[in-house]
N, C-alpha and C. Protein backbone atom coordinates (compact mmCIF):
# COMPACT_ATOMS: atom_id res chain seq x y z
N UNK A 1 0.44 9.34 6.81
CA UNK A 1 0.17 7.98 7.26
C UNK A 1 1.49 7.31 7.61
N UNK A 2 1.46 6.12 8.94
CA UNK A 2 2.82 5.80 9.41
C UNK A 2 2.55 4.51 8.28
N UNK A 3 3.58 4.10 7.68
CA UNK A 3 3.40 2.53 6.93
C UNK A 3 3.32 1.71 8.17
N UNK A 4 3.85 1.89 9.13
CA UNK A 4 3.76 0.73 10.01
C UNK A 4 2.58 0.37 10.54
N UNK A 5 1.58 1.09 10.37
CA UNK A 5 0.21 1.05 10.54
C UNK A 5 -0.32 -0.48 9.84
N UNK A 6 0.22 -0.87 8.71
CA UNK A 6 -0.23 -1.85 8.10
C UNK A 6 0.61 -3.55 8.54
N UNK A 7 -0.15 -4.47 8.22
CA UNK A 7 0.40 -5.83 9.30
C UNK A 7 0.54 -6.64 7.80
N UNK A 8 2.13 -6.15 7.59
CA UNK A 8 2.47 -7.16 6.58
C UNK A 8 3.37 -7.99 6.90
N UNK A 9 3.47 -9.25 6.14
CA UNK A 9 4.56 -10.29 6.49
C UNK A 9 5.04 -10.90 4.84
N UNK A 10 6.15 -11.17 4.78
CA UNK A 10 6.53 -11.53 3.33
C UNK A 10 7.34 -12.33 3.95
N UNK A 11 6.97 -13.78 2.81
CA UNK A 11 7.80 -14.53 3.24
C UNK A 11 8.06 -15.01 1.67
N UNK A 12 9.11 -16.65 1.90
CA UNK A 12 9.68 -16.68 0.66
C UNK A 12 9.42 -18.13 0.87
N UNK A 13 8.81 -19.25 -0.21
CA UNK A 13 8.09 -20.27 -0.18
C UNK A 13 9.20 -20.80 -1.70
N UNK A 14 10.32 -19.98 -1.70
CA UNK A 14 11.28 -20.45 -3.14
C UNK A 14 12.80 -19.99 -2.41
N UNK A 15 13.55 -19.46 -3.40
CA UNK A 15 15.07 -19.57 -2.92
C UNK A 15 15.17 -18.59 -2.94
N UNK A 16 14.12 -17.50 -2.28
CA UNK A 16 14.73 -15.53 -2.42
C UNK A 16 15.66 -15.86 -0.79
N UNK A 17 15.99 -14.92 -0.58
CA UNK A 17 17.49 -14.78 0.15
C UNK A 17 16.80 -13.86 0.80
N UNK A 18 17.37 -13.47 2.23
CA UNK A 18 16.57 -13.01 3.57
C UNK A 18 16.46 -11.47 2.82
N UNK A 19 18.07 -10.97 2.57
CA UNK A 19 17.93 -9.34 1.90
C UNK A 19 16.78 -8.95 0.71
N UNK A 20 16.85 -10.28 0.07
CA UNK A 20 15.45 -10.13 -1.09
C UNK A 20 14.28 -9.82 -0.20
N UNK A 21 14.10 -10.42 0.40
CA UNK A 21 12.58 -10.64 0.99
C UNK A 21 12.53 -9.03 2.32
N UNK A 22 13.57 -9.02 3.02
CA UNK A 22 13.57 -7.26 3.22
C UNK A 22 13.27 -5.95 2.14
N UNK A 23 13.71 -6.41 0.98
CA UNK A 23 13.81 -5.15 0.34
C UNK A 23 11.95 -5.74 -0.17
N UNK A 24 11.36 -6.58 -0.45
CA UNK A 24 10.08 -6.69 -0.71
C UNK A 24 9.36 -5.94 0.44
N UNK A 25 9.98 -6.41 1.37
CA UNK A 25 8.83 -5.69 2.85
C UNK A 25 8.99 -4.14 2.43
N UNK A 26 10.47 -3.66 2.51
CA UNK A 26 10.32 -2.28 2.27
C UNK A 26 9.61 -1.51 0.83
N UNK A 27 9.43 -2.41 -0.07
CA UNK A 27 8.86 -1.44 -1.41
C UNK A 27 7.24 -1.72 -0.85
N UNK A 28 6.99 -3.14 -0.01
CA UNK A 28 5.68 -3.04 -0.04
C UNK A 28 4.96 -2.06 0.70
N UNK A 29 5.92 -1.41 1.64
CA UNK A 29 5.18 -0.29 2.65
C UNK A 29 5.24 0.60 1.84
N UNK A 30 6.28 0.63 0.76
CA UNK A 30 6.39 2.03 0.33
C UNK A 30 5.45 2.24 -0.76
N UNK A 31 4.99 1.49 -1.72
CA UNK A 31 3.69 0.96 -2.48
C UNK A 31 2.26 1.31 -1.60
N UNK A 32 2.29 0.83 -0.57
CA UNK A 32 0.82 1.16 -0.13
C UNK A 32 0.69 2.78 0.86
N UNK A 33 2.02 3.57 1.18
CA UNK A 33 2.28 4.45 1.58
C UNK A 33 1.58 5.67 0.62
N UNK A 34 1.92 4.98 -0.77
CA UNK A 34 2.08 6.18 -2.16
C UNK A 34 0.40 5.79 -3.10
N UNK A 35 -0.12 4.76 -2.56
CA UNK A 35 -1.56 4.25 -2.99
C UNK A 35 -2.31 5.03 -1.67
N UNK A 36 -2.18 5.11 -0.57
CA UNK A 36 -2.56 5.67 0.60
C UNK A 36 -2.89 7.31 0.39
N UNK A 37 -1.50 8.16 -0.29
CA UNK A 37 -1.80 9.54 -1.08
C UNK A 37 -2.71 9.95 -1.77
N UNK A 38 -2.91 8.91 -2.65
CA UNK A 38 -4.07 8.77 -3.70
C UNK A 38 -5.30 8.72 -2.98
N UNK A 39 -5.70 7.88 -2.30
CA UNK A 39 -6.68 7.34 -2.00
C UNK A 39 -6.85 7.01 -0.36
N UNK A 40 -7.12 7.27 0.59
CA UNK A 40 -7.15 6.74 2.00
C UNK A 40 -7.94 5.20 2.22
N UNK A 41 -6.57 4.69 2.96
CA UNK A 41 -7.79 3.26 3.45
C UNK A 41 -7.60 2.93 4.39
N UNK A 42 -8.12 2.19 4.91
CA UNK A 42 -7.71 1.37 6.52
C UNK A 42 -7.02 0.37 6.26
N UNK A 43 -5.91 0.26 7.49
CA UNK A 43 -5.06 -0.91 7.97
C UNK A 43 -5.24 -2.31 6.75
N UNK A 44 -3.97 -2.44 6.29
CA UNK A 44 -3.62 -3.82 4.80
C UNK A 44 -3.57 -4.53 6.02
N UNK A 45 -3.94 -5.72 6.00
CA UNK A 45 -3.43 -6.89 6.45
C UNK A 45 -3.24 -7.98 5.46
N UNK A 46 -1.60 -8.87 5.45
CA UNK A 46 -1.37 -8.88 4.27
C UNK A 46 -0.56 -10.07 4.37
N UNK A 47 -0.08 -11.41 3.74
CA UNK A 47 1.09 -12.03 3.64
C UNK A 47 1.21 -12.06 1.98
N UNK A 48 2.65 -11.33 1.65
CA UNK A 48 3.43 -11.68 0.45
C UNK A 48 4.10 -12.99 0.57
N UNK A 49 3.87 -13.55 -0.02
CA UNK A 49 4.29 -15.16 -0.30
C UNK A 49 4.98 -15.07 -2.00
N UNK A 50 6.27 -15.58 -1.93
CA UNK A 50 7.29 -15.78 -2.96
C UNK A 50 7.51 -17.21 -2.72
N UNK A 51 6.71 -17.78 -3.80
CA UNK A 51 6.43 -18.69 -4.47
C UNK A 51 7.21 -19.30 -6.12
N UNK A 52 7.35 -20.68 -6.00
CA UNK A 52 7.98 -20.81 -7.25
C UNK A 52 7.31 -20.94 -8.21
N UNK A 53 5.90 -20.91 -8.10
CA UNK A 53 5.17 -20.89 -9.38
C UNK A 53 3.67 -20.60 -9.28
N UNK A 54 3.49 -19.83 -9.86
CA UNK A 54 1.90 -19.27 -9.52
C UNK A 54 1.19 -19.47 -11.07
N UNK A 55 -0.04 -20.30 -10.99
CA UNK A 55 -1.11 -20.73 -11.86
C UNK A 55 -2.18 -19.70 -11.81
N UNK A 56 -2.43 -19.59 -13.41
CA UNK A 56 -4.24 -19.20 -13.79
C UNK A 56 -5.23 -20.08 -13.23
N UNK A 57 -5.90 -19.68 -12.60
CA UNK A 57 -7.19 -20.53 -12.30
C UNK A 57 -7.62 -20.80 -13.56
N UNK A 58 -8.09 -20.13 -14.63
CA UNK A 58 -8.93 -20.15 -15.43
C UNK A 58 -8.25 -20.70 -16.64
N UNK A 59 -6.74 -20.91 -16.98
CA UNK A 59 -6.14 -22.18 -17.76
C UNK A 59 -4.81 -22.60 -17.61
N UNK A 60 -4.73 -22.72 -16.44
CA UNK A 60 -3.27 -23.08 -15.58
C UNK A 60 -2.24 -23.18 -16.06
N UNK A 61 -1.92 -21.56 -16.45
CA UNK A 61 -0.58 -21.13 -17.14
C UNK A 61 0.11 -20.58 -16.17
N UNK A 62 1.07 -20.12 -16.26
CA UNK A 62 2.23 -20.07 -15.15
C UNK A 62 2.15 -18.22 -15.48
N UNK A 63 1.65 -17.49 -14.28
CA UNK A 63 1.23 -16.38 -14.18
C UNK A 63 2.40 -15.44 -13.51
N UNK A 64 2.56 -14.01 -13.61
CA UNK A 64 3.63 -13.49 -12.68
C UNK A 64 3.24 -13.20 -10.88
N UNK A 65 2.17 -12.85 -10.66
CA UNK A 65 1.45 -13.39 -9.24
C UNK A 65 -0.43 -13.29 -9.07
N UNK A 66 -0.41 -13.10 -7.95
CA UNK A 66 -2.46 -12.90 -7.31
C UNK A 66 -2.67 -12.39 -6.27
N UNK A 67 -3.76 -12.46 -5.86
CA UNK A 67 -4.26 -11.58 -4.90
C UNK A 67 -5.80 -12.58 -4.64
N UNK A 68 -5.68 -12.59 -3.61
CA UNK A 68 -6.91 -13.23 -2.92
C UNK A 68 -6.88 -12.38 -1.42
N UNK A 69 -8.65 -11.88 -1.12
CA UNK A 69 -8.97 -11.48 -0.16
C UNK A 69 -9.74 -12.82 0.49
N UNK A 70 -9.64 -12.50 1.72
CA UNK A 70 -9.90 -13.87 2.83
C UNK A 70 -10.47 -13.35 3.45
N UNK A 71 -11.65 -13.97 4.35
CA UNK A 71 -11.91 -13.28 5.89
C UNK A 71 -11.20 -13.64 6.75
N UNK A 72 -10.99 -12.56 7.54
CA UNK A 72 -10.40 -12.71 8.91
C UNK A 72 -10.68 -13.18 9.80
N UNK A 73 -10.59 -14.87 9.79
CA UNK A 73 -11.44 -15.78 10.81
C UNK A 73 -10.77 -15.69 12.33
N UNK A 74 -9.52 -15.19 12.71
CA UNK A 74 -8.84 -15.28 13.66
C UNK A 74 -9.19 -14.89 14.69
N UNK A 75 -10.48 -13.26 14.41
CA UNK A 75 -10.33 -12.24 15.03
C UNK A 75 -12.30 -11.93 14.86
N UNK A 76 -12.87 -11.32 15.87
CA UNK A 76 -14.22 -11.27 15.27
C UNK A 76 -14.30 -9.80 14.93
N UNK A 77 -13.54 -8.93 13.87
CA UNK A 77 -13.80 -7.70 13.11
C UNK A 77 -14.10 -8.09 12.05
N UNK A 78 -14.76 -7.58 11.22
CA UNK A 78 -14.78 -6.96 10.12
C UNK A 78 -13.38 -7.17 8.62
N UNK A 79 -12.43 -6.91 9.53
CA UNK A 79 -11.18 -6.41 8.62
C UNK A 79 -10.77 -7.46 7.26
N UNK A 80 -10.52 -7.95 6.43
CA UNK A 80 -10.25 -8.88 5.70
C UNK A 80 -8.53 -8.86 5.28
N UNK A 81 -8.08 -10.47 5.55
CA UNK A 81 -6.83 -10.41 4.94
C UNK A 81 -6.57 -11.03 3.74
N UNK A 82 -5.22 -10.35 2.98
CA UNK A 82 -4.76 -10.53 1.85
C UNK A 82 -3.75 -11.41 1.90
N UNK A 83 -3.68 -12.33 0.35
CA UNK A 83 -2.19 -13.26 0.31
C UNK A 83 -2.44 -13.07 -1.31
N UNK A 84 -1.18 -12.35 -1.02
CA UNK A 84 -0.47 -11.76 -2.95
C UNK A 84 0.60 -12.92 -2.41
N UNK A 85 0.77 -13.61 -3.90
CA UNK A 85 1.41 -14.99 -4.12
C UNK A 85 2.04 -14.12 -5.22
N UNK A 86 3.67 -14.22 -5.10
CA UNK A 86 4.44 -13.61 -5.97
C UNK A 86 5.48 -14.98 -6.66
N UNK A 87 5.73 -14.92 -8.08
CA UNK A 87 6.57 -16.11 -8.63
C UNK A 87 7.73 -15.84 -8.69
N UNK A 88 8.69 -16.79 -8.07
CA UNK A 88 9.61 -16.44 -8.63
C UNK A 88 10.49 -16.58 -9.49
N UNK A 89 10.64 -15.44 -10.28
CA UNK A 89 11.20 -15.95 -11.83
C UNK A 89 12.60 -15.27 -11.67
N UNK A 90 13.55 -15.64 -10.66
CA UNK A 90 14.83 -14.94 -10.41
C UNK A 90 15.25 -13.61 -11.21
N UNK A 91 14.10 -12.77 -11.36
CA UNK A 91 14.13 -11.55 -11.42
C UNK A 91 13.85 -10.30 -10.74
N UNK A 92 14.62 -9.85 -10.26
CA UNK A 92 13.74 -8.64 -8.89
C UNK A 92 12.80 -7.63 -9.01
N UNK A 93 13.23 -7.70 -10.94
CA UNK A 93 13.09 -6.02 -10.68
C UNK A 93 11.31 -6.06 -11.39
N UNK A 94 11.36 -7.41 -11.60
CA UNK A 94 9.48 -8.09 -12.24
C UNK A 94 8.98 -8.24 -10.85
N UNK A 95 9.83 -8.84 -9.70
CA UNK A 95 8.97 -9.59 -8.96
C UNK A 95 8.70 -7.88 -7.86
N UNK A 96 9.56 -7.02 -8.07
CA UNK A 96 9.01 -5.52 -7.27
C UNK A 96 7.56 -5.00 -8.30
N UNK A 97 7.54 -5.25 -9.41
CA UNK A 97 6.64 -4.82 -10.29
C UNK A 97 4.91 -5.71 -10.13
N UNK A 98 5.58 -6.71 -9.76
CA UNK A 98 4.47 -8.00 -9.71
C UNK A 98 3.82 -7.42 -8.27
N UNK A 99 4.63 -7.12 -7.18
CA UNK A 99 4.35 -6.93 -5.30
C UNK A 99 3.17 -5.75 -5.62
N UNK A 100 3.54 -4.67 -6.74
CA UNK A 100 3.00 -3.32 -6.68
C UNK A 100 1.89 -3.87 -7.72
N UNK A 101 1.96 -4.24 -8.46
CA UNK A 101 0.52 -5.13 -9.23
C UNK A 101 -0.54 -5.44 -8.20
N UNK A 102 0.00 -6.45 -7.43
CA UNK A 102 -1.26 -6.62 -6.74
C UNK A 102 -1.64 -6.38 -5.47
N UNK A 103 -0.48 -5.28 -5.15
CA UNK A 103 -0.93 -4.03 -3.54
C UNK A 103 -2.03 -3.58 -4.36
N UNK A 104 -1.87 -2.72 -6.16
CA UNK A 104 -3.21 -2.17 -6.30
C UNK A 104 -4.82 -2.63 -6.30
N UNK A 105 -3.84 -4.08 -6.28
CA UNK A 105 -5.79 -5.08 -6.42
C UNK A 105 -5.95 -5.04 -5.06
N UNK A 106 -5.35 -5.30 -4.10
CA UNK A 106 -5.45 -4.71 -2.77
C UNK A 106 -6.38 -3.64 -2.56
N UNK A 107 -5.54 -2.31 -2.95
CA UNK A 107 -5.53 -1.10 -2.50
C UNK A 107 -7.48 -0.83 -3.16
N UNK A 108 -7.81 -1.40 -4.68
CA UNK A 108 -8.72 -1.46 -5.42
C UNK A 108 -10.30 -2.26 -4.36
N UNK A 109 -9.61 -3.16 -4.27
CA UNK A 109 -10.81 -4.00 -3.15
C UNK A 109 -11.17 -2.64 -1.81
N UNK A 110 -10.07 -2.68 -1.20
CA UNK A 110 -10.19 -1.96 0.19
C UNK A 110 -10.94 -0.79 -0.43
N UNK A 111 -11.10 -0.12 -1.42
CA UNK A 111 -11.77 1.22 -2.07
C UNK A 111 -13.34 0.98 -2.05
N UNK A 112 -13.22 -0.72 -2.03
CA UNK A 112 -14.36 -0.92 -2.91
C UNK A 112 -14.95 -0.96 -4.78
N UNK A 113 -13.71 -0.33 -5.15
CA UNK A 113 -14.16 -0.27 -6.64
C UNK A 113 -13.68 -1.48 -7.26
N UNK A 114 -12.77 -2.64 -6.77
CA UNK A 114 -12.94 -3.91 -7.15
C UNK A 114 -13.85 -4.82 -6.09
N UNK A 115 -14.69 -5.47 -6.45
CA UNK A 115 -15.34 -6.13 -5.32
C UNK A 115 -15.63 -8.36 -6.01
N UNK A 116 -14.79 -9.19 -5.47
CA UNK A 116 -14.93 -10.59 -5.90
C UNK A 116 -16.04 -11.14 -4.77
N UNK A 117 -16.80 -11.66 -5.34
CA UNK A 117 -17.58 -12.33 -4.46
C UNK A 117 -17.88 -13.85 -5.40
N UNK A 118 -18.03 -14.82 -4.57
CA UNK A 118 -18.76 -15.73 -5.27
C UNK A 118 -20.12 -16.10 -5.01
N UNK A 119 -20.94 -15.16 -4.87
CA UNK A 119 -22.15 -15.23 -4.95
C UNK A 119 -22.73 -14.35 -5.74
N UNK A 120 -21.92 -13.00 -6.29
CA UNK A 120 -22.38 -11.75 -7.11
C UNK A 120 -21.29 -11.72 -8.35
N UNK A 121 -19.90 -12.43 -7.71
CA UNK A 121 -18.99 -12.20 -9.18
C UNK A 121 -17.75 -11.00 -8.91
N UNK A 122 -17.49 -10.50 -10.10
CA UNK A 122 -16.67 -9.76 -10.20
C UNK A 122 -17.16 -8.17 -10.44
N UNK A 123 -17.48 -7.34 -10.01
CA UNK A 123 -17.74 -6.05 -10.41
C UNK A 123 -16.71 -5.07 -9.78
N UNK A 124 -16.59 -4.50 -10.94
CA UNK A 124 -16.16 -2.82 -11.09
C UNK A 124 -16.43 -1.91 -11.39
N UNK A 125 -16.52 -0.91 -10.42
CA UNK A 125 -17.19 0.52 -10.16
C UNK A 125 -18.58 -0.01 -10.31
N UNK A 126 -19.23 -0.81 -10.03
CA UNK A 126 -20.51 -0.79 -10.26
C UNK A 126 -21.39 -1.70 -11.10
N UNK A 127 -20.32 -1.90 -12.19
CA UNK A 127 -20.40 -3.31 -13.00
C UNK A 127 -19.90 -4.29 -13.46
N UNK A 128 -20.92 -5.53 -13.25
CA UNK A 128 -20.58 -7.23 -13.38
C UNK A 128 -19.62 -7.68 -14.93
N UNK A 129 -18.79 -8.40 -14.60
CA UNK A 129 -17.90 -9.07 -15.27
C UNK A 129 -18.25 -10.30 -15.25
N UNK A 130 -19.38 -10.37 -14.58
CA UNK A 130 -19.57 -12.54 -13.92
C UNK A 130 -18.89 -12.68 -13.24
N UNK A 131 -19.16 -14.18 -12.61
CA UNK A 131 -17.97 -15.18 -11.88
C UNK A 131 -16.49 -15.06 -12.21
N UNK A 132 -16.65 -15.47 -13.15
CA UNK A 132 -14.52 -15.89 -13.39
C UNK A 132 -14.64 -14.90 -14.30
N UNK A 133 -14.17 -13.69 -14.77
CA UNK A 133 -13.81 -12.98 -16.13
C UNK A 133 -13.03 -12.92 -17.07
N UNK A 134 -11.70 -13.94 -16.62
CA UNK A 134 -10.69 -13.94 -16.60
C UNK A 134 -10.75 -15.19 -17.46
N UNK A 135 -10.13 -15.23 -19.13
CA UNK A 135 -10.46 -16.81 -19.98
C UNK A 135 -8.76 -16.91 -20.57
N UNK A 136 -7.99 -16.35 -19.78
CA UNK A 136 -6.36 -17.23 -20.08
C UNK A 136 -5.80 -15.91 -21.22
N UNK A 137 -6.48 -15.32 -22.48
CA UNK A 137 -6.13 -14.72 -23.48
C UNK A 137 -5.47 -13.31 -22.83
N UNK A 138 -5.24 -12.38 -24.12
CA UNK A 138 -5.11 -11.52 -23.81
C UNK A 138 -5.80 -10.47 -23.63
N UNK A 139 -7.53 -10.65 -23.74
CA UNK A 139 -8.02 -10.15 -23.40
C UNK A 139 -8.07 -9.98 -21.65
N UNK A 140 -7.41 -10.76 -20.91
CA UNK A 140 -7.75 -10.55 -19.58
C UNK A 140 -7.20 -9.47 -19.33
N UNK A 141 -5.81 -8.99 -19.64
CA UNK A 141 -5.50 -7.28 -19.71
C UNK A 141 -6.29 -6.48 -19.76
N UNK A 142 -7.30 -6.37 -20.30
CA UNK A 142 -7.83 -5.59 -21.11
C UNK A 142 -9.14 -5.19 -20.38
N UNK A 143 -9.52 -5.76 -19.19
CA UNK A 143 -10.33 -6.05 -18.01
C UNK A 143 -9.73 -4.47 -17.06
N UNK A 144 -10.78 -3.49 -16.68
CA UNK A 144 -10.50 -2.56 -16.17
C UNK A 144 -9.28 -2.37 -15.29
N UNK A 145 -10.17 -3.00 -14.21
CA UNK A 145 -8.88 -3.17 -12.61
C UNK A 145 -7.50 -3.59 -13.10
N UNK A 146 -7.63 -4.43 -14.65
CA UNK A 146 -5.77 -4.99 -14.76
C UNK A 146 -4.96 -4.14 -15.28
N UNK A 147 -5.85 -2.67 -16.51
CA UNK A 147 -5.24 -2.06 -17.27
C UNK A 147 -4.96 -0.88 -15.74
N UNK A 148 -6.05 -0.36 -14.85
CA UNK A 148 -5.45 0.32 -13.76
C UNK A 148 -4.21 -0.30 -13.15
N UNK A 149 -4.07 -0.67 -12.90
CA UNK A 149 -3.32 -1.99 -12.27
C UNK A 149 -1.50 -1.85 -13.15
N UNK A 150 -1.94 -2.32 -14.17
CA UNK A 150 -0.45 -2.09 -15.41
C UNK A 150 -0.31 -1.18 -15.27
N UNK A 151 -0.77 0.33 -15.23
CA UNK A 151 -0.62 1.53 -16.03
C UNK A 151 0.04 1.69 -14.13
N UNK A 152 -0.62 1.59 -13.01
CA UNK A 152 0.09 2.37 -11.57
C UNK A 152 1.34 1.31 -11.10
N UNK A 153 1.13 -0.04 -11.41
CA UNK A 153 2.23 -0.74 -11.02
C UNK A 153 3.84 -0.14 -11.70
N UNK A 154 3.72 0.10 -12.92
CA UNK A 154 4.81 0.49 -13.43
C UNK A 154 5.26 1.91 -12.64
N UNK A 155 4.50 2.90 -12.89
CA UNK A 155 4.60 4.14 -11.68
C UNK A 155 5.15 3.77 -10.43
N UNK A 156 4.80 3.21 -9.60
CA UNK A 156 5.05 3.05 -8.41
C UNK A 156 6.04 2.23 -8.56
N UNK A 157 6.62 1.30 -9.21
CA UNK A 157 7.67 1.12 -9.15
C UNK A 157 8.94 1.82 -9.80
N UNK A 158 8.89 2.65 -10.77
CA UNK A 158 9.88 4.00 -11.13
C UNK A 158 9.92 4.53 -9.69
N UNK A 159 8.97 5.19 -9.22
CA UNK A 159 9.04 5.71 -7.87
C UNK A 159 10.14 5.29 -6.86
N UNK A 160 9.66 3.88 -6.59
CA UNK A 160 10.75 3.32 -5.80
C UNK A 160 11.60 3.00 -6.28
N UNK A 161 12.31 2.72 -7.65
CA UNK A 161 13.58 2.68 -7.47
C UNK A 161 14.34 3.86 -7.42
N UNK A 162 13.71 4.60 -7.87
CA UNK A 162 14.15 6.08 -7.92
C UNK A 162 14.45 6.48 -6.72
N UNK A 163 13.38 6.35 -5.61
CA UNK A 163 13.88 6.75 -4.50
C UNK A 163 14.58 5.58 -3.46
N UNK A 164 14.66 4.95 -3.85
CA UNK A 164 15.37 3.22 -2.85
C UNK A 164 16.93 3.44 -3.15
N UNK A 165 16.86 3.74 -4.63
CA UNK A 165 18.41 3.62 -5.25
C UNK A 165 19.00 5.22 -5.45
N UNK A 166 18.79 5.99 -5.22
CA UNK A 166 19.06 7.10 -5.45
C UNK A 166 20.64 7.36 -5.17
C-alpha cells in the first residue's frame, strides 16, 4: 500500500512548531501503513488537529486526545472523515503515542468492529455498550476498543521510533 493513498492534514491549533507537526504527518502515514498490514482498508480521510486542550465529554477532564467520525458532506460518496484532536502537553513522545491511539479508533471504525452511532450507540464486534459508555473512571480503559487501542498504540509507536530514529 502507497501511504499517500490516504488524505491527511495535521495541523497545530497550539504552539507545536512546523518540524513537530511534519514529523506527526510522517508517523501518521507510517501508523496507518503498519495498521493497513494487519488489516486492509480504504482511503483515511483525516485532519490531526494539535490542540491545547482536549475534554471528556462524559466529565470534562482534560484527556490526552479523540476521534470523531463525520460524514463527508463535501462530496456525494459514501467515504467518512476523521478529526483526531491531539493535546498538547509539550511532550512528543505522548503526543506520537496519543496520534497512534486514535489512527487505531480510526483504523477500528473503518473495519467496522468499532461502530458509534447515535441512534444504536456504541458496539463492538457485535455488541452494545449504549450511548455514551464512557463514565470519566477507570473503568473506561477497560472498554474493549481502548484496551486494543493501549496494547497496539504502544507497538506502533516502538516501531516508529525504532525505525524514524535508527
Amino acid at each position: 500500500m502507497d501511504s499517500k493513498r490516504h488524505e491527511l492534514k495535521v495541523i497545530s491549533r497550539s504552539g507545536f512548531k512546523e518540524e513537530e507537526i511534519e514529523l506527526l504527518e510522517i508517523a501518521a502515514h507510517f501508523f496507518l501503513k503498519e495498521l493497513y498490514k494487519i488489516r486492509k482498508f480504504d482511503t483515511i480521510n483525516c485532519e490531526i488537529a494539535v490542540v491545547d486542550k482536549v475534554t471528556s465529554d462524559s466529565v470534562h477532564t482534560p484527556i490526552c486526545g479523540d476521534m470523531e467520525k463525520v460524514k463527508n458532506s463535501l462530496d456525494n460518496d459514501d467515504k467518512s472523515f476523521y478529526i483526531c484532536r491531539l493535546a498538547d502537553y509539550n511532550n512528543s513522545a505522548e503526543t506520537i503515542r496519543t496520534l497512534a491511539h486514535e489512527l487505531v479508533h480510526v483504523w477500528q471504525v473503518e473495519l467496522g468492529r468499532l461502530k458509534m452511532s447515535t441512534e444504536t450507540g456504541w458496539t463492538w464486534l457485535g455488541t452494545s455498550y449504549g450511548d455514551y459508555p464512557y463514565n470519566g473512571t477507570d473503568d473506561d480503559y477497560l472498554l474493549p476498543w481502548e484496551v486494543e487501542a493501549d496494547t497496539m498504540d504502544i507497538q506502533l509507536s516502538k516501531k516508529f521510533y525504532k525505525q524514524y530514529f535508527k
